[in-house]
N, C-alpha and C. Protein backbone atom coordinates (compact mmCIF):
# COMPACT_ATOMS: atom_id res chain seq x y z
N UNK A 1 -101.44 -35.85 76.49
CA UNK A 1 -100.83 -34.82 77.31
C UNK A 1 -100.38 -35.39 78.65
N UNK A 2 -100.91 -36.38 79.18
CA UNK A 2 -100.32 -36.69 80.61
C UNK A 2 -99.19 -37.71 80.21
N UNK A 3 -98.94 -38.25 79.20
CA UNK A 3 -97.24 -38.30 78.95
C UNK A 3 -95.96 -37.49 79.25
N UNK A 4 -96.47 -36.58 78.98
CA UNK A 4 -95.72 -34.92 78.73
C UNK A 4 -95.73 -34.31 80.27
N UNK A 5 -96.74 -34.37 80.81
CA UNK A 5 -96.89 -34.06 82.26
C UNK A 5 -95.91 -35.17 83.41
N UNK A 6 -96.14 -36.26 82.97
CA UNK A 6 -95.36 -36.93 83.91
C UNK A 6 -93.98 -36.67 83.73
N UNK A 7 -93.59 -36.59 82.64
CA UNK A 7 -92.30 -36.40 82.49
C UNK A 7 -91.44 -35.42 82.71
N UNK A 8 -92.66 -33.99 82.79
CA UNK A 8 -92.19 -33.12 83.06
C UNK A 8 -91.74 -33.42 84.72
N UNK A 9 -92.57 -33.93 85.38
CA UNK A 9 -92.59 -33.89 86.99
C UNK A 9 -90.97 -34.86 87.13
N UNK A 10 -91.21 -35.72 86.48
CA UNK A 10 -90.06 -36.90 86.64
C UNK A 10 -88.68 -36.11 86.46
N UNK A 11 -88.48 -35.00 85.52
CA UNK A 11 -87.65 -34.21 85.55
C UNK A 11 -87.13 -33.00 85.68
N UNK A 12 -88.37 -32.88 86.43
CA UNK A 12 -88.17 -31.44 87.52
C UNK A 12 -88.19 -30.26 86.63
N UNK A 13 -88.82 -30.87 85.45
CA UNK A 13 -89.25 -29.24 84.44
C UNK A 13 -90.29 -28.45 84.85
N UNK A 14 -91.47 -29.27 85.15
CA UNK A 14 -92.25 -28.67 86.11
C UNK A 14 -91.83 -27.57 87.55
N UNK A 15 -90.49 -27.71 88.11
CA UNK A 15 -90.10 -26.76 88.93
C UNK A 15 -89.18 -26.01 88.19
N UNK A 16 -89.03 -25.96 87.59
CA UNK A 16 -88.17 -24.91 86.70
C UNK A 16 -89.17 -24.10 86.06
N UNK A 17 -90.18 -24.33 85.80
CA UNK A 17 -91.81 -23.57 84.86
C UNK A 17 -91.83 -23.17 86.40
N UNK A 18 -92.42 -23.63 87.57
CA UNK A 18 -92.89 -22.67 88.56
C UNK A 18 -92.04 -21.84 89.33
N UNK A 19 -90.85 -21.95 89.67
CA UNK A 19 -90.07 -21.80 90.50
C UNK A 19 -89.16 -20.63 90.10
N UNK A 20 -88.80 -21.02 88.67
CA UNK A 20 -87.73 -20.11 87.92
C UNK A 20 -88.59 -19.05 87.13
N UNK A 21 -89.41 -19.23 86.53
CA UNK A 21 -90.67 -18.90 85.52
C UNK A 21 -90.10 -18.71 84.40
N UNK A 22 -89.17 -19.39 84.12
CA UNK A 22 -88.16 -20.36 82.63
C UNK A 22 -88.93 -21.45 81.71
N UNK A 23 -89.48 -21.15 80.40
CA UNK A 23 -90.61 -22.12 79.73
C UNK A 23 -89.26 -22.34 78.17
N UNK A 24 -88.10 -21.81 78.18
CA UNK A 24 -87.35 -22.31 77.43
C UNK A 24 -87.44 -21.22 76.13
N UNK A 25 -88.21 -19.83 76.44
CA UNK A 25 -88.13 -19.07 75.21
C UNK A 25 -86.56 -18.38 74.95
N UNK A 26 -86.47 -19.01 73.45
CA UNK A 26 -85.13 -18.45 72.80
C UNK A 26 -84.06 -19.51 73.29
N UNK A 27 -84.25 -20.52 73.44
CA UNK A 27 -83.25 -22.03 74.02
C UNK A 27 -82.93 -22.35 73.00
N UNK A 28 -82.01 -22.86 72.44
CA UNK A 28 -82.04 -23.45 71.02
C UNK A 28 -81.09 -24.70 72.00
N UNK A 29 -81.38 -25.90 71.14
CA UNK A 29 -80.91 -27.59 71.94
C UNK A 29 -80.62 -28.29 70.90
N UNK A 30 -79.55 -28.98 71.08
CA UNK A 30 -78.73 -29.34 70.16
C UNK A 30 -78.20 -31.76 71.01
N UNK A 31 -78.84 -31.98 70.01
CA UNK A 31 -78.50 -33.45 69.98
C UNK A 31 -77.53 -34.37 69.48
N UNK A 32 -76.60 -34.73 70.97
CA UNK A 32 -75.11 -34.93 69.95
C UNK A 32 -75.87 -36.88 70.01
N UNK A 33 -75.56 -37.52 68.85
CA UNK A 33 -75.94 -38.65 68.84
C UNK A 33 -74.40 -39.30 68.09
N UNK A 34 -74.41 -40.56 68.01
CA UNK A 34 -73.14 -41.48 67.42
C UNK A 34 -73.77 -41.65 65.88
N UNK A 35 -74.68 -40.83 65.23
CA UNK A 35 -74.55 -40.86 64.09
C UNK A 35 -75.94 -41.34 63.49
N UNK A 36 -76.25 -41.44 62.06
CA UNK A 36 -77.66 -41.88 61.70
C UNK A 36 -77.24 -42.86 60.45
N UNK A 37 -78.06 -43.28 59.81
CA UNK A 37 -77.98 -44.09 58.70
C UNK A 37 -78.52 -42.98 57.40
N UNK A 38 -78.13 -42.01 57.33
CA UNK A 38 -78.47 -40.88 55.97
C UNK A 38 -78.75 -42.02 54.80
N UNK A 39 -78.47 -42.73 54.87
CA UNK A 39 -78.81 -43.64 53.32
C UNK A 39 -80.40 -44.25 53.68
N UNK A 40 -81.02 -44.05 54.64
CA UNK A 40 -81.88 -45.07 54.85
C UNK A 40 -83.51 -44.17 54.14
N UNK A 41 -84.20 -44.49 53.71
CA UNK A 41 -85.38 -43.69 52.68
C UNK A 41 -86.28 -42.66 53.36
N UNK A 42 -86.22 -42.92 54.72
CA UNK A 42 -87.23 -42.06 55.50
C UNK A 42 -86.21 -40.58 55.57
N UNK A 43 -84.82 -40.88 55.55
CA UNK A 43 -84.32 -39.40 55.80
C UNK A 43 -83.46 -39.07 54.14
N UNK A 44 -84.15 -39.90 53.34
CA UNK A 44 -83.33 -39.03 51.96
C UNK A 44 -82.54 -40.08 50.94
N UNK A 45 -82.24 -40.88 52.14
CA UNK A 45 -80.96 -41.80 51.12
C UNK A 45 -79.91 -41.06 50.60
N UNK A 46 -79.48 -40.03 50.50
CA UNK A 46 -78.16 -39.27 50.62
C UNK A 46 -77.80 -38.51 51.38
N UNK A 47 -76.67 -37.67 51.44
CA UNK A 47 -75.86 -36.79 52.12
C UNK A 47 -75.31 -35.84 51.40
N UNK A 48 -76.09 -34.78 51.76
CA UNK A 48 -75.14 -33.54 50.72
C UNK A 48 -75.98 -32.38 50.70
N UNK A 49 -75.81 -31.22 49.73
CA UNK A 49 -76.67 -30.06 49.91
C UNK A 49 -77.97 -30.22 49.49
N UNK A 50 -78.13 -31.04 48.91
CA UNK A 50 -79.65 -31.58 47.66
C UNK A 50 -80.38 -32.47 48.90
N UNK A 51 -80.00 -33.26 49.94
CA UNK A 51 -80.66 -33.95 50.49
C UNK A 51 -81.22 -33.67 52.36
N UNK A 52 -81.91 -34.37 52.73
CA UNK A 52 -82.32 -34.14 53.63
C UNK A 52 -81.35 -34.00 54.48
N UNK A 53 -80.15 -34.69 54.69
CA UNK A 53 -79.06 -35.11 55.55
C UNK A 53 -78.26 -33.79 54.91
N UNK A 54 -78.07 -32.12 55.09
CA UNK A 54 -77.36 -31.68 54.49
C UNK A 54 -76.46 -31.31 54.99
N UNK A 55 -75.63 -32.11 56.41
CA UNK A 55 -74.42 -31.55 56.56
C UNK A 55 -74.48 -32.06 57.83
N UNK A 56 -73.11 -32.38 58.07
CA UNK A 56 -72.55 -33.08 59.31
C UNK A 56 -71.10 -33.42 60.14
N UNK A 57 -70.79 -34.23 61.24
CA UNK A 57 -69.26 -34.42 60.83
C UNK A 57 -69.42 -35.70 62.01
């Protein structure tokens, strides 16, 4: 837990929990990344409706 704590402080989430009294209920967060390796075994090894990877662009 003091992972989580520092980090909160380091990014001022901690004043947003006291200040705002904002803890993120009903936030939905969305991760734009340059892409994954869908073939690789931990996430499925395919791409499609049947697999873990089911949709993307």
């Amino acid at each position: 837990q003091s992972d989580s704590i520092s980090a909160h402080k380091l990014t001022g989430v901690d004043r947003v929990h006291k200040e705002l009294k904002n803890f993120g209920k009903g936030v939905r967060i969305a991760i734009i990344d340059n892409g994954i390796d869908y073939y690789h075994p931990a996430l499925g090894g395919c791409f499609g409706p049947d697999c873990k990877v089911a949709f993307g662009y």
